[in-house]
N, C-alpha and C. Protein backbone atom coordinates (compact mmCIF):
# COMPACT_ATOMS: atom_id res chain seq x y z
N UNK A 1 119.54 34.66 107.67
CA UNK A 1 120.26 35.53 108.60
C UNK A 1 121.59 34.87 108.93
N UNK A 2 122.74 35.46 108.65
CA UNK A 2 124.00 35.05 108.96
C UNK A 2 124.26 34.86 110.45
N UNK A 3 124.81 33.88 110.89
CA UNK A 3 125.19 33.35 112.23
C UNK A 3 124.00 32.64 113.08
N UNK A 4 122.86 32.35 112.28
CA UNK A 4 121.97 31.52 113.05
C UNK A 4 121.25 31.00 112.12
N UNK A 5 120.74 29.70 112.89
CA UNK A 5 119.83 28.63 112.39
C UNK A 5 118.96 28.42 113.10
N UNK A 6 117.53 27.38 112.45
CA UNK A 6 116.92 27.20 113.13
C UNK A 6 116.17 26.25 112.53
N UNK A 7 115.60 24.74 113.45
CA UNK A 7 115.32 23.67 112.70
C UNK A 7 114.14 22.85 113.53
N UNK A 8 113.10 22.48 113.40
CA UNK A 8 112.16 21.80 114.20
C UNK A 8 112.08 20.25 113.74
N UNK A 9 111.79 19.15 114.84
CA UNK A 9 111.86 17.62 114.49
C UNK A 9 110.86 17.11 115.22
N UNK A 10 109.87 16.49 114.12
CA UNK A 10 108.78 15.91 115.09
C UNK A 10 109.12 14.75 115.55
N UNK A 11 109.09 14.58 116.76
CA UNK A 11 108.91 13.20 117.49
C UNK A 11 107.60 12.63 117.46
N UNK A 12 107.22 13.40 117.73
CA UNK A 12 105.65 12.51 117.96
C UNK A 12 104.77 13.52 117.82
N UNK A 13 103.20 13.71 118.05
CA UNK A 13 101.98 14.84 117.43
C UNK A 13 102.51 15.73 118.78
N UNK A 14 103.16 15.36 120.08
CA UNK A 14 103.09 15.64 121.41
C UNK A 14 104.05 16.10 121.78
N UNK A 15 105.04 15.95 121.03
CA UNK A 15 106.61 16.10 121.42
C UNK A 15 107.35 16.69 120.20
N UNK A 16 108.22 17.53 120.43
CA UNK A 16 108.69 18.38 119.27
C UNK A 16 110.09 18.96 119.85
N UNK A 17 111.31 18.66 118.94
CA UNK A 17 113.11 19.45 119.36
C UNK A 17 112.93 20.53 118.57
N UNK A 18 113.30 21.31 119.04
CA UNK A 18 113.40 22.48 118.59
C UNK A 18 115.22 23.12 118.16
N UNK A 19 115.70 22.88 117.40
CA UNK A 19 117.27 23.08 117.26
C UNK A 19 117.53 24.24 117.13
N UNK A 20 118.20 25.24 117.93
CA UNK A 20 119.24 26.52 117.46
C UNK A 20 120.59 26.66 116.69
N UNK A 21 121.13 27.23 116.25
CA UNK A 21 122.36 27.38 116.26
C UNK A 21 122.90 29.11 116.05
N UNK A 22 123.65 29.46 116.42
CA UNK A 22 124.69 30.25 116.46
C UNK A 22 124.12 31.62 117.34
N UNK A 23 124.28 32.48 116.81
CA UNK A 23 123.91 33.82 117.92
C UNK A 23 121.88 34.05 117.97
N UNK A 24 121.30 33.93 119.00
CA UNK A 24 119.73 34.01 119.57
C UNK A 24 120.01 35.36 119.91
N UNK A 25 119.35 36.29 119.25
CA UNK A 25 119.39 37.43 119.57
C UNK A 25 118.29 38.11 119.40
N UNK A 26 118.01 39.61 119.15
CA UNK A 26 116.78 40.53 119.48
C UNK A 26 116.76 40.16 118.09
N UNK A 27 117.23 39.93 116.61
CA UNK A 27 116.89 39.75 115.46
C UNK A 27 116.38 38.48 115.02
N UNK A 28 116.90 37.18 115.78
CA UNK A 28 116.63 35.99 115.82
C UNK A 28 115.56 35.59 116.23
N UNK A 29 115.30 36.41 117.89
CA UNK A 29 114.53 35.91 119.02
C UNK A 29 112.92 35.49 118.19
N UNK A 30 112.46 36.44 117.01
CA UNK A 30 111.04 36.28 116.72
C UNK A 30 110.82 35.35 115.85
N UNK A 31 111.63 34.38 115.21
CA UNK A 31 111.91 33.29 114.48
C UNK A 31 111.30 32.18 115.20
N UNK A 32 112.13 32.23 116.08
CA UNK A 32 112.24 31.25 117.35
C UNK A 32 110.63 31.34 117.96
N UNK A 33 110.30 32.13 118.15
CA UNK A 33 109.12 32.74 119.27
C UNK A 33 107.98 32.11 117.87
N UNK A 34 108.30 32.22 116.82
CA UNK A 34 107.21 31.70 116.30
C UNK A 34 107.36 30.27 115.84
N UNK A 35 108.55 29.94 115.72
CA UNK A 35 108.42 28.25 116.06
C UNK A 35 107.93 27.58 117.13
N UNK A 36 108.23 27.89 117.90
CA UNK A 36 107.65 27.80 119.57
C UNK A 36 105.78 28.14 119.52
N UNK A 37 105.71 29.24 119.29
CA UNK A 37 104.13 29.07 118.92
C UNK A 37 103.41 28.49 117.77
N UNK A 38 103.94 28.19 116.91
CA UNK A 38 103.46 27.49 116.08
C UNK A 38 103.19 25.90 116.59
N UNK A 39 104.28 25.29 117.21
CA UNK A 39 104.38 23.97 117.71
C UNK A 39 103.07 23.65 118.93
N UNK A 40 103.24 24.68 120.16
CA UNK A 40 102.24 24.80 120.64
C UNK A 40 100.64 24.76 120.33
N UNK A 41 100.62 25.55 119.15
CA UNK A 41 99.27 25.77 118.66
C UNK A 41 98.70 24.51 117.62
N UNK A 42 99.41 23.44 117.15
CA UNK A 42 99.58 22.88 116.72
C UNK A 42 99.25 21.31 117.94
N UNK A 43 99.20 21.73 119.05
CA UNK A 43 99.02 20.38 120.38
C UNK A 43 100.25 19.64 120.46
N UNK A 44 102.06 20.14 120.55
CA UNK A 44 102.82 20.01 120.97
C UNK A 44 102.86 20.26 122.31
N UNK A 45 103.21 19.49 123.50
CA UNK A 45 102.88 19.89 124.44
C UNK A 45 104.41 19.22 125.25
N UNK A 46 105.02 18.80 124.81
CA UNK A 46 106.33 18.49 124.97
C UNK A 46 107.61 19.33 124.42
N UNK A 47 108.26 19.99 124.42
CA UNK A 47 109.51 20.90 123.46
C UNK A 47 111.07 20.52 124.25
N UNK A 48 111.40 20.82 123.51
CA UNK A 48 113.21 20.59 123.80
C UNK A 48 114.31 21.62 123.29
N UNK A 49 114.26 22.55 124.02
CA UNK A 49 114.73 23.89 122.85
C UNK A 49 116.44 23.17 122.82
N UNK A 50 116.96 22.77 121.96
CA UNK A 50 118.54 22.44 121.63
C UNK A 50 119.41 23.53 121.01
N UNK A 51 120.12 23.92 122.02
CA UNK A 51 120.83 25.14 122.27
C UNK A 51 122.50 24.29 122.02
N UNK A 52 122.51 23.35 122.01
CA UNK A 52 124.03 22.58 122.04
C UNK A 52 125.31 23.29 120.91
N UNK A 53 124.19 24.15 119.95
CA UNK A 53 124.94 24.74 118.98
C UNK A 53 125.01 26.30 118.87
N UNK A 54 124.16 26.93 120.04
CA UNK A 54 124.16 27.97 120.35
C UNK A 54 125.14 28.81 120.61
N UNK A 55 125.83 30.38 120.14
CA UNK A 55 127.44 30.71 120.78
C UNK A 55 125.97 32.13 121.55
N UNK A 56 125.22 32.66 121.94
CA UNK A 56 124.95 33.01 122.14
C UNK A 56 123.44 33.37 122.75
N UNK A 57 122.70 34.34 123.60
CA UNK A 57 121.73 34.18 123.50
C UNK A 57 121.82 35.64 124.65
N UNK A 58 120.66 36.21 124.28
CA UNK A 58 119.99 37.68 124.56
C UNK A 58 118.87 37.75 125.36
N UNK A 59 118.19 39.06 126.37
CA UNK A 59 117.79 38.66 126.60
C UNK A 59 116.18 38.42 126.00
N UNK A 60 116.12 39.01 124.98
CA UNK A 60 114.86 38.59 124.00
C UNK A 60 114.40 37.32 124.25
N UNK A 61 115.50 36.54 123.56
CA UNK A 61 115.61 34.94 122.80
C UNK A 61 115.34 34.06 124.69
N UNK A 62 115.88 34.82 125.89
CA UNK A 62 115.73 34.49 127.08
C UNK A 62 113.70 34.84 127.26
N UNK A 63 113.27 35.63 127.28
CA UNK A 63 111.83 35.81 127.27
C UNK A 63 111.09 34.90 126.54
N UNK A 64 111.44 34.62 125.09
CA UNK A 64 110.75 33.56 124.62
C UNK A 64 110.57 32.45 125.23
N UNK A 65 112.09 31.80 125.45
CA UNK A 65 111.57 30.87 126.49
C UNK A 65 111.14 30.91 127.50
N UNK A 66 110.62 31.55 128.31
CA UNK A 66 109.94 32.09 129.48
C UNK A 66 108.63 32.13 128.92
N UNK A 67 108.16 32.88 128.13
CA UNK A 67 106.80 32.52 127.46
C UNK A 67 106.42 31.60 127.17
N UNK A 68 106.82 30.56 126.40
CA UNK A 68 107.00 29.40 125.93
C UNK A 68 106.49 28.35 126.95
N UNK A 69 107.97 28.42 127.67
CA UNK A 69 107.18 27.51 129.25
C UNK A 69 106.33 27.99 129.87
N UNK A 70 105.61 28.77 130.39
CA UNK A 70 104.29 29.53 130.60
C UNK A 70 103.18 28.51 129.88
N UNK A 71 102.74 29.13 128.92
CA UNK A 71 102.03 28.65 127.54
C UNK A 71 101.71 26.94 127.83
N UNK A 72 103.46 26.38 127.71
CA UNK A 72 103.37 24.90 127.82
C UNK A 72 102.73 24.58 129.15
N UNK A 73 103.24 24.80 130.06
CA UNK A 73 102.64 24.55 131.82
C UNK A 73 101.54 25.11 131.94
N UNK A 74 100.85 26.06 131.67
CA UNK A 74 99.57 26.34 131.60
C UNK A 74 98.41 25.15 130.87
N UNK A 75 98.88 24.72 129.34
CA UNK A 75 98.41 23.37 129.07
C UNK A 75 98.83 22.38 129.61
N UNK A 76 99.05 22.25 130.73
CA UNK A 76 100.28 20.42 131.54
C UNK A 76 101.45 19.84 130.64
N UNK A 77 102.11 20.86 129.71
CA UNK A 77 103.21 20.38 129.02
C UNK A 77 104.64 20.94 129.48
N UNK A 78 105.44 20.79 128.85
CA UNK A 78 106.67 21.12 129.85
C UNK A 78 107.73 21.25 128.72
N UNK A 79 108.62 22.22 128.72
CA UNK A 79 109.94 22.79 128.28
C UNK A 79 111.16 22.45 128.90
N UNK A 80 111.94 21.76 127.64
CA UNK A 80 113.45 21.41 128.62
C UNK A 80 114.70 21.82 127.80
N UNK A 81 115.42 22.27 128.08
CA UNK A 81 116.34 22.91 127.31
C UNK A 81 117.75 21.92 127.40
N UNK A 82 118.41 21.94 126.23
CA UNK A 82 119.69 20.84 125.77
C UNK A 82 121.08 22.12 126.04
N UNK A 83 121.62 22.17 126.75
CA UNK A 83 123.14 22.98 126.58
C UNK A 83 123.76 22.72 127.53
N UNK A 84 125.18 22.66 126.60
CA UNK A 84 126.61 22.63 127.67
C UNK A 84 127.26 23.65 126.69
N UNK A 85 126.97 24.79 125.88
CA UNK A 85 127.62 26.00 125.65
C UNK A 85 128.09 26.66 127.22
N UNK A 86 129.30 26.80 127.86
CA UNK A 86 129.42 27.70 129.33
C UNK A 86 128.79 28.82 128.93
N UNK A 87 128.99 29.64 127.87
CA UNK A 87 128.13 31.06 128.06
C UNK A 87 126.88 31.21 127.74
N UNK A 88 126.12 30.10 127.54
CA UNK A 88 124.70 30.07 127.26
C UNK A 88 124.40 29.66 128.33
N UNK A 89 124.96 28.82 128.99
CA UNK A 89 124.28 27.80 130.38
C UNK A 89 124.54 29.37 131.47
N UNK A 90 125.53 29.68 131.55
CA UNK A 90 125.52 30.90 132.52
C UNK A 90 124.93 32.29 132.37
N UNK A 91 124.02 32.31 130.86
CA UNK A 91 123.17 33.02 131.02
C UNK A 91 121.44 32.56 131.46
N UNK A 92 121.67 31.58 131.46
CA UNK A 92 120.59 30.69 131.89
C UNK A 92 120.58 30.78 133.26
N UNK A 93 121.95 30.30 134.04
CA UNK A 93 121.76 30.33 135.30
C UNK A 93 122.05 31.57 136.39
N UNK A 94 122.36 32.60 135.18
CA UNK A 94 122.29 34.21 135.97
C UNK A 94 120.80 34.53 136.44
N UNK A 95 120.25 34.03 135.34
CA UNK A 95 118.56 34.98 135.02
C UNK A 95 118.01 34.23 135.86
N UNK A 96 118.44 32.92 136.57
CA UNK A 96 117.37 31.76 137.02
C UNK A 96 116.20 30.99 136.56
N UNK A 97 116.71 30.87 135.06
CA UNK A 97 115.59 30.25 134.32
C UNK A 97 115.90 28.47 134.13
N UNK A 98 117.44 28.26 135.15
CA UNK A 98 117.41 26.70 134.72
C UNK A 98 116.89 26.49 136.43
N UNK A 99 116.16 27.56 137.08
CA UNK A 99 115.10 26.97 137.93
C UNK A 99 113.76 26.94 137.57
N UNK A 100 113.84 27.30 136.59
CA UNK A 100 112.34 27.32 135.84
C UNK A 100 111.73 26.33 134.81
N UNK A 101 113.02 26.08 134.16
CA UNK A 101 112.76 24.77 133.62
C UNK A 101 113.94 23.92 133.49
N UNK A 102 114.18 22.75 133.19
CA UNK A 102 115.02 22.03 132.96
C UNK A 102 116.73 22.25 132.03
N UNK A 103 117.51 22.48 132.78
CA UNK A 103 118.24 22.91 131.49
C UNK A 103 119.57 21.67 132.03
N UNK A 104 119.97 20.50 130.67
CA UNK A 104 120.29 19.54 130.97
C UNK A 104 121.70 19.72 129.42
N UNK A 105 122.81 19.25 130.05
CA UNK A 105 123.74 18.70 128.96
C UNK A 105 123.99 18.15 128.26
N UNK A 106 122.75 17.14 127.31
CA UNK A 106 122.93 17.01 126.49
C UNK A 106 120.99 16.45 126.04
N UNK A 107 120.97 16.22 124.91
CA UNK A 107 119.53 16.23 123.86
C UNK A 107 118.82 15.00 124.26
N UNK A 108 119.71 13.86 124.37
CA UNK A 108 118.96 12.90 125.63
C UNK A 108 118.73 13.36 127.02
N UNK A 109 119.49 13.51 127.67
CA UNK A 109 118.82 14.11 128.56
C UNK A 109 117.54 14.90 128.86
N UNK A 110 117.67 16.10 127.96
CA UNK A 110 116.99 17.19 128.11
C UNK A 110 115.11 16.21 127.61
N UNK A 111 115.23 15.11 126.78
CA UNK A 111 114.44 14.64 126.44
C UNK A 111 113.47 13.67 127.70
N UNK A 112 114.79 12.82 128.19
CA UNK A 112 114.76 12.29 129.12
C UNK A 112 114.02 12.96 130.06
N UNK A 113 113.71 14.31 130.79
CA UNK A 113 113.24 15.11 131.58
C UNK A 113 112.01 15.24 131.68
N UNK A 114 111.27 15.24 130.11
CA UNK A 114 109.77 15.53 129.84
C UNK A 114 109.20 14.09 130.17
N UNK A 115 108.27 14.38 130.78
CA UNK A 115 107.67 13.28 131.19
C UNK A 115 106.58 12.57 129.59
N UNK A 116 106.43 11.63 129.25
CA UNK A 116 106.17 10.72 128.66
C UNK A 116 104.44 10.77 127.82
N UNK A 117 104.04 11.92 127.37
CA UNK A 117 102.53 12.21 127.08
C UNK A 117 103.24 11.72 125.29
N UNK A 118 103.71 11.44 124.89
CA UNK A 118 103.88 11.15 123.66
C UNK A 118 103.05 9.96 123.22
C-alpha cells in the first residue's frame, strides 16, 4: 500500500515496537490491528506503537489503539506510544487518548514508560 509501512521488533518474548510509517488510515488501520493482535496473542504484554514516522492517523487506526490498550491492561500489560509528529500528537491529544496511555517523544522514552516484565 503506497504511503504506509509497517514493521514489528522483538525485544524480548514480553516486549514488542511496533513501527508505523506514513498515512494510518481506515485502509491501513486493519494491518496494524492485526499486528497488534497477533503480538498480544502471542504473550507480548509490553508494545510501543512508533508513530515517529507517521504523517497521519484516522480515526480507525485511533480505535485500534484503544483496543489494543484494553486487551493489554486487561492482561497487566501496557501500551506506550513514540511521537513528536504535531499532527499526530494533536490527534492524540484531541481524542484524549494520551490520557489513556502514554504518548512520549521519542522510542526511548516511550520504552522507558513500560514498566519492566521483560
Amino acid at each position: 500500500m503506497a504511503g504506509f509501512g509497517i514493521a514489528a521488533e522483538w525485544l524480548s518474548p514480553a516486549r514488542r515496537v511496533i513501527t508505523v510509517e506514513g498515512e494510518v488510515d481506515l485502509f491501513a488501520a486493519p494491518e496494524l490491528k492485526e499486528l497488534l493482535a497477533g503480538a498480544i496473542a502471542d504473550g507480548v504484554r509490553e508494545i510501543v506503537v512508533d508513530l515517529m514516522q507517521a504523517t497521519f492517523v484516522d480515526s480507525s487506526s485511533l480505535g485500534v489503539l484503544i483496543a489494543a490498550h484494553s486487551e493489554l491492561q486487561a492482561g497487566g500489560g501496557m501500551l506506550s506510544v513514540a511521537c513528536d509528529v504535531p499532527a499526530v500528537v494533536k490527534a492524540l491529544s484531541t481524542t484524549g487518548l494520551d490520557g489513556l496511555f502514554a504518548v512520549l517523544g521519542t522510542r526511548e522514552a516511550a520504552l522507558a514508560a513500560l514498566p519492566d516484565a521483560a
